[in-house]
N, C-alpha and C. Protein backbone atom coordinates (compact mmCIF):
# COMPACT_ATOMS: atom_id res chain seq x y z
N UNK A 1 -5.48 -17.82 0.55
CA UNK A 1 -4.31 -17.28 -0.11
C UNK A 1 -3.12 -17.32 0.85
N UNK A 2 -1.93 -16.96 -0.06
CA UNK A 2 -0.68 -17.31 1.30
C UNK A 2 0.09 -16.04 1.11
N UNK A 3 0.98 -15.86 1.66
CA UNK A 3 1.31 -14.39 2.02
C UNK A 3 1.91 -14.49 0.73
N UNK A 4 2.79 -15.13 0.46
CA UNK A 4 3.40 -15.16 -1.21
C UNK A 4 2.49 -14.74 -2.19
N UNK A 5 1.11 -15.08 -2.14
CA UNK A 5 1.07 -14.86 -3.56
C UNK A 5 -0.18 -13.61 -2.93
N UNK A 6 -0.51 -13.26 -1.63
CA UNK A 6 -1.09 -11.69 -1.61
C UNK A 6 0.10 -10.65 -1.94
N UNK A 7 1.05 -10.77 -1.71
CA UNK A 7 2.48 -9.91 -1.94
C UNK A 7 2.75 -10.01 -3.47
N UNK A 8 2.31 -11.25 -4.12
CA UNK A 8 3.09 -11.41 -5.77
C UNK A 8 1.76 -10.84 -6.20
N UNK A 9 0.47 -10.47 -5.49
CA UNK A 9 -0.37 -9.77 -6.46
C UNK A 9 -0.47 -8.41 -6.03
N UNK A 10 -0.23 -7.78 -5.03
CA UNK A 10 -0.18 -6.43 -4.73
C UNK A 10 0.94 -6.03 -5.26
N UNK A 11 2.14 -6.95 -5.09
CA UNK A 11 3.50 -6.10 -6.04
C UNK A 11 2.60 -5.72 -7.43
N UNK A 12 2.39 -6.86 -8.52
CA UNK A 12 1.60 -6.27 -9.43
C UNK A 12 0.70 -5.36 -9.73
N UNK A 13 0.27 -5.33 -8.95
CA UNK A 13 -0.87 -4.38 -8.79
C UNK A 13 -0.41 -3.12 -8.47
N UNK A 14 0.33 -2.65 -7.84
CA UNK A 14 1.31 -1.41 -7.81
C UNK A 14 2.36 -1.15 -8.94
N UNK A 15 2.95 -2.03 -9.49
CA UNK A 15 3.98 -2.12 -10.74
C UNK A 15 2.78 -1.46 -11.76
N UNK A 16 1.69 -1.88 -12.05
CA UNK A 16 0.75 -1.75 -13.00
C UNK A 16 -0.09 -0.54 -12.77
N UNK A 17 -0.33 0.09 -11.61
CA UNK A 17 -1.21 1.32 -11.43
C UNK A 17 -0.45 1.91 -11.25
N UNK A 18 0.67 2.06 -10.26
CA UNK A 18 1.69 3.50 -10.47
C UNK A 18 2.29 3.97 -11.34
N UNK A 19 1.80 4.96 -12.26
CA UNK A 19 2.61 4.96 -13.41
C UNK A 19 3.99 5.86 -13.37
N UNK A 20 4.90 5.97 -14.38
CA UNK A 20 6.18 6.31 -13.66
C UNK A 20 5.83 8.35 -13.82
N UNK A 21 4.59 9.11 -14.75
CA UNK A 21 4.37 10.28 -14.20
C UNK A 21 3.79 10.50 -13.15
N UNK A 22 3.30 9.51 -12.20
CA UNK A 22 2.62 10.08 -10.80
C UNK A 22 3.69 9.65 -10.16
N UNK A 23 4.95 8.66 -9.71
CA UNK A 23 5.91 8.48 -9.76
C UNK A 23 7.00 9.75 -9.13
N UNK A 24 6.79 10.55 -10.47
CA UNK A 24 7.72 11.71 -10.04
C UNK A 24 6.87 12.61 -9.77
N UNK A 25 5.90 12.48 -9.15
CA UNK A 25 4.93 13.78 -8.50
C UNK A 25 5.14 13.60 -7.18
N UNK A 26 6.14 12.30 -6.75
CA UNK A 26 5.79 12.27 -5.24
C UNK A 26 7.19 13.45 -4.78
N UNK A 27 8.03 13.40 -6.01
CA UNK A 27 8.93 14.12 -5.49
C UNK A 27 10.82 13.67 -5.24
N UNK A 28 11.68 14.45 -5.22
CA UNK A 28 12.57 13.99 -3.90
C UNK A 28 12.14 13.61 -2.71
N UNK A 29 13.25 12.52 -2.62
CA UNK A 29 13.18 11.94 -1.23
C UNK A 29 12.33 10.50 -1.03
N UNK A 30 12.48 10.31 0.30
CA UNK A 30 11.78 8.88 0.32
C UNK A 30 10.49 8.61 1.26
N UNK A 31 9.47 8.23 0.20
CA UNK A 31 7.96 8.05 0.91
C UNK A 31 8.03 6.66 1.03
N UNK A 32 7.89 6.16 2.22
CA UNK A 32 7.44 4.54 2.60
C UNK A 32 6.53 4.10 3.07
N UNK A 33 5.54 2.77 3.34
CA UNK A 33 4.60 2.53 3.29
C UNK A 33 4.94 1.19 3.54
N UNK A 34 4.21 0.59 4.74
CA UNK A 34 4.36 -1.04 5.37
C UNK A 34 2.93 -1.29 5.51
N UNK A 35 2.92 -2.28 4.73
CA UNK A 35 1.22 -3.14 5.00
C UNK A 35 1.39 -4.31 5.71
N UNK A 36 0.76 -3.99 6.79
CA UNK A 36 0.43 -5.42 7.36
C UNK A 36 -1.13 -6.06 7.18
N UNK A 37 -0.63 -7.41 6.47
CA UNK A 37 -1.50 -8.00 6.38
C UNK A 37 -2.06 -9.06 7.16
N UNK A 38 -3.55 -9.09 7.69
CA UNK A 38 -3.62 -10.10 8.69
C UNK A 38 -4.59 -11.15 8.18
N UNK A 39 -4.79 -12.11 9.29
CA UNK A 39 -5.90 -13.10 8.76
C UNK A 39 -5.06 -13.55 7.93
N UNK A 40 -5.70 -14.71 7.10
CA UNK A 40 -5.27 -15.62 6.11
C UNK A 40 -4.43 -15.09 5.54
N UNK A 41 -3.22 -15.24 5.20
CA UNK A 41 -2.10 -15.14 4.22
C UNK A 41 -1.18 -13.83 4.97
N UNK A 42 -1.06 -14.11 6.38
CA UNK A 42 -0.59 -12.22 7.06
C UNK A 42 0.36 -12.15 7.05
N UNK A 43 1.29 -11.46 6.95
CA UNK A 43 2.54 -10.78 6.92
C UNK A 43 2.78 -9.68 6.89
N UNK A 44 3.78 -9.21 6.16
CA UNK A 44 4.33 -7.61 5.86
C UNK A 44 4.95 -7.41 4.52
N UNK A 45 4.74 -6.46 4.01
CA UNK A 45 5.61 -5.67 2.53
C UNK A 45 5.58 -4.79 2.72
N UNK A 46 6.26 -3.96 2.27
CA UNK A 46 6.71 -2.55 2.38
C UNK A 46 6.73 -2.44 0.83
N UNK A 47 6.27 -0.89 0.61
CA UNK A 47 6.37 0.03 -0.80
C UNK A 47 7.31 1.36 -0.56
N UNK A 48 7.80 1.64 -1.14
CA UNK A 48 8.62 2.81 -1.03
C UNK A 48 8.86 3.48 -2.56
N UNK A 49 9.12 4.31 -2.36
CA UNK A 49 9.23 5.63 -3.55
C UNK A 49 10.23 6.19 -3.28
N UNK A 50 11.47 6.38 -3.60
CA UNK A 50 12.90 6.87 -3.49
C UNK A 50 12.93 7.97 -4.67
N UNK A 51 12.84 8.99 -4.70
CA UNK A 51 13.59 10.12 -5.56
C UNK A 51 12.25 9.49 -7.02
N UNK A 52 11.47 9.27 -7.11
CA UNK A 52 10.75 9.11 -7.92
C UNK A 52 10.72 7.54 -8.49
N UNK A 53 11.48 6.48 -7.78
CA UNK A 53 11.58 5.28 -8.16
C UNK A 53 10.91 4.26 -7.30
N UNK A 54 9.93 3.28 -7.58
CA UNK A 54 9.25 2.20 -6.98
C UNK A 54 9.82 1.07 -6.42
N UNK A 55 10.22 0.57 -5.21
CA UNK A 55 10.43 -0.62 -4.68
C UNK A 55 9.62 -1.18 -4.17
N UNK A 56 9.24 -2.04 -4.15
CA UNK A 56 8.17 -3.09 -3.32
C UNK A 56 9.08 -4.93 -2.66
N UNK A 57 8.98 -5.10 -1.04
CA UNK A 57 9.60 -5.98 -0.90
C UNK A 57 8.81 -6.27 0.26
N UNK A 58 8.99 -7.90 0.50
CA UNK A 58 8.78 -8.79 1.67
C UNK A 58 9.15 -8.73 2.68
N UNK A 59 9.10 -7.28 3.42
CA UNK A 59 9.80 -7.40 4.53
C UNK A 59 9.21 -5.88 5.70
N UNK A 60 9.45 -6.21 6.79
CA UNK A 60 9.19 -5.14 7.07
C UNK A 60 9.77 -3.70 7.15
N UNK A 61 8.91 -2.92 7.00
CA UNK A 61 10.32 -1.36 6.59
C UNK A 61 9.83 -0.63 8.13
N UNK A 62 11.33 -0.54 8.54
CA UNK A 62 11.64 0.17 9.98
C UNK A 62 11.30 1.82 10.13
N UNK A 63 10.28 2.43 10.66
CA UNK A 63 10.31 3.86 10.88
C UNK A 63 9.46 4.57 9.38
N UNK A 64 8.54 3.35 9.05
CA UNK A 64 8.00 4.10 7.51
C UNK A 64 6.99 5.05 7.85
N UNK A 65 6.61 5.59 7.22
CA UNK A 65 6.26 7.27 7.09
C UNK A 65 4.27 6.86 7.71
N UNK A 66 4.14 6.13 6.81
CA UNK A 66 2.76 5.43 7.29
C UNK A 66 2.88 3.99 7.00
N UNK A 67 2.04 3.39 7.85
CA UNK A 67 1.72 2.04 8.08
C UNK A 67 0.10 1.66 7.56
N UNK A 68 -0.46 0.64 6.89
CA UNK A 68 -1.87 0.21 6.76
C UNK A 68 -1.90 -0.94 7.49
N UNK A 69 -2.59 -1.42 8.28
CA UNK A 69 -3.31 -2.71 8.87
C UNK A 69 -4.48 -2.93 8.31
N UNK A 70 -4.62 -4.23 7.40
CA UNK A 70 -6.19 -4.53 6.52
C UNK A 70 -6.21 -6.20 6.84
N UNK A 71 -6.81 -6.93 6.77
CA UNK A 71 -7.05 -8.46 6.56
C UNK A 71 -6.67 -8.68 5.01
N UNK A 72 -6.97 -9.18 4.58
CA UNK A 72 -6.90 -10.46 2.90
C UNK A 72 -7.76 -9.97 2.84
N UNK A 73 -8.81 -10.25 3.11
CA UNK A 73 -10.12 -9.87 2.27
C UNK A 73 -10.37 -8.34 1.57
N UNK A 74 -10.10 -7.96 2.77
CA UNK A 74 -10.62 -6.75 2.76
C UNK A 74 -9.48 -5.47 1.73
N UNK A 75 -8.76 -6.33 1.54
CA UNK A 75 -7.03 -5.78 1.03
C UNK A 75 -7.51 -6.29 -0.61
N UNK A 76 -8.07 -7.33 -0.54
CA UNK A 76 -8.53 -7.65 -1.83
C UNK A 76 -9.34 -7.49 -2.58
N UNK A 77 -10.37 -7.32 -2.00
CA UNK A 77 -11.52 -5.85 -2.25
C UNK A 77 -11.62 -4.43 -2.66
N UNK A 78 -9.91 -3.72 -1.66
CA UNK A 78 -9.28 -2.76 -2.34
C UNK A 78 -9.17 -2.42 -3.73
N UNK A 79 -8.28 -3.59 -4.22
CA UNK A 79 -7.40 -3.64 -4.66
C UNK A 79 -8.24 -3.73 -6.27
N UNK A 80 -9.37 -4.54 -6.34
CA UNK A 80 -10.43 -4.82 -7.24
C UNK A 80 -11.90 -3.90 -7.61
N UNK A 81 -11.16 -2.81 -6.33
CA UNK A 81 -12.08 -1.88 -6.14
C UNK A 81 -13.73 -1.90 -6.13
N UNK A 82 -13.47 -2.72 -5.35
CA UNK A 82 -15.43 -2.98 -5.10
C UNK A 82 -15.06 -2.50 -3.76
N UNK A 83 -14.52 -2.29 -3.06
CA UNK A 83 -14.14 -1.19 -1.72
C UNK A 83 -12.96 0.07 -1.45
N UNK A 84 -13.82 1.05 -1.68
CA UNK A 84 -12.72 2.16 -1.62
C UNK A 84 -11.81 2.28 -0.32
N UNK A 85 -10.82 2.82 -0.60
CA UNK A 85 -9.60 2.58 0.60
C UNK A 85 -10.39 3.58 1.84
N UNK A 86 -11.44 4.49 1.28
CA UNK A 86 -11.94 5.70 2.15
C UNK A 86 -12.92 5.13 2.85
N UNK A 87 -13.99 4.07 2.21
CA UNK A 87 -15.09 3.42 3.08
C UNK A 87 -14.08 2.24 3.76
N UNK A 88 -13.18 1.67 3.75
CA UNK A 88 -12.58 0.75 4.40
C UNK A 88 -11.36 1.30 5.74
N UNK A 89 -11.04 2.51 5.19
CA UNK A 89 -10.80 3.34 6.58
C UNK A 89 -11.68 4.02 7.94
N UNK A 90 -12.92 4.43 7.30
CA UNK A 90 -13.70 4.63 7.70
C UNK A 90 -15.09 3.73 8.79
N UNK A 91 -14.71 2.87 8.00
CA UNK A 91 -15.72 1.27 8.96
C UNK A 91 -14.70 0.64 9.76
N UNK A 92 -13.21 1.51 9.77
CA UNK A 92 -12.45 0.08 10.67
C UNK A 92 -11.92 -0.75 10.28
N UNK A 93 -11.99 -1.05 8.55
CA UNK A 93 -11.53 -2.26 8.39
C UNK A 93 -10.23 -2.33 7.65
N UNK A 94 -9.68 -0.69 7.13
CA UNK A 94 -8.27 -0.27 7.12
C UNK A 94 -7.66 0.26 8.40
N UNK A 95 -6.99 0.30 9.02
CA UNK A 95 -6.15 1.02 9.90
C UNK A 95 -5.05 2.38 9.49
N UNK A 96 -4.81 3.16 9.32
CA UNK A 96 -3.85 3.88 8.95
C UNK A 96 -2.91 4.23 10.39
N UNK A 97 -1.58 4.10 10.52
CA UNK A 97 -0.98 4.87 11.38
C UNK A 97 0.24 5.72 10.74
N UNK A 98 0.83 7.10 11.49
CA UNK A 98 1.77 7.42 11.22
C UNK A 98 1.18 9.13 9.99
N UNK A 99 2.23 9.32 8.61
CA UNK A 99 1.49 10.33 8.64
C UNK A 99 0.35 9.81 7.15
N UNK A 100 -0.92 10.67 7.47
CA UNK A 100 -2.10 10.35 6.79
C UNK A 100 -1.61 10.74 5.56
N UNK A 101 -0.96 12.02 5.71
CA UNK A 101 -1.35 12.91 4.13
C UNK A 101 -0.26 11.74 3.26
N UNK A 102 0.55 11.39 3.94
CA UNK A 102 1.57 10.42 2.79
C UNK A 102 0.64 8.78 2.19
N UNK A 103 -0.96 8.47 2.92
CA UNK A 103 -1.51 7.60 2.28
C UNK A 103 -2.09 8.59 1.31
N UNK A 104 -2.26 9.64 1.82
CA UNK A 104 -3.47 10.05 0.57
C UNK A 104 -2.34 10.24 -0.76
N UNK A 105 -1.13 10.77 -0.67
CA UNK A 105 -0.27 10.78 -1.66
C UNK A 105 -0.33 9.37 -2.21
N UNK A 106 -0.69 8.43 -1.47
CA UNK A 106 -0.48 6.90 -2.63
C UNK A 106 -1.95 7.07 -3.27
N UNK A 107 -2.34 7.12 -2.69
CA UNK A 107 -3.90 6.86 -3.16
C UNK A 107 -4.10 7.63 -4.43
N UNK A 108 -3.56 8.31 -4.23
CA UNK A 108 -3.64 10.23 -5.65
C UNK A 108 -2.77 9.44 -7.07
N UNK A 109 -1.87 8.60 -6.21
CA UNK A 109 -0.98 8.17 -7.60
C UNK A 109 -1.53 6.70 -7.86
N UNK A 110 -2.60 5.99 -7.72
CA UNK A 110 -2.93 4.81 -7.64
C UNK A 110 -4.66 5.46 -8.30
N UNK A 111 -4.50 6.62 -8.30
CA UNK A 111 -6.36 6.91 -8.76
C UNK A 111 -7.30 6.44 -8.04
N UNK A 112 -7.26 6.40 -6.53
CA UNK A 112 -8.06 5.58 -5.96
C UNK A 112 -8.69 6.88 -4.72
């Protein structure tokens, strides 16, 4: 896969599971979130939540609240949920940095 189209399917994949009532549960203000993706297809996107509104872009976001480090695979596995984000943090093969409780806030609005 190439970073284009892991980014054109995680954008989807967030457009489609966040719905706009968990949305406004995150609140005022701005929650951000930079995935780096490694291995085959690696790069960066950033997700962000502004005042209850979804952006997702190709780029990296400076000073975001938490960061994930995953491979392709293992990001894609997520995502299809044959691997929970909790056993893939847990074996090493997610990274989380920065603050935790703001992944678990995605995770809460993603049902995961």
């Amino acid at each position: 896969m190439t970073f284009e189209e892991i980014y054109n399917t995680m954008r989807k994949y967030f457009e489609k599971n966040i719905k706009k009532k968990n949305l406004k549960e995150f609140g005022q203000g701005i929650y951000s979130y930079e995935f780096d993706v490694t291995g085959e297809g690696e790069g960066r996107f950033y997700l962000e939540v502004k005042d209850g509104v979804l952006a997702i872009q190709p780029f990296d976001y400076k000073n975001a609240l938490c960061s994930f480090t995953v491979d392709a695979g293992n990001l894609k596995r997520i995502i299809t949920r044959k691997l929970s984000p909790t056993e893939a943090y847990s074996t090493g093969r997610l990274t989380i940095h920065g603050d935790v409780s703001a992944a678990f806030r995605l995770a809460d609005a993603l049902g995961v």
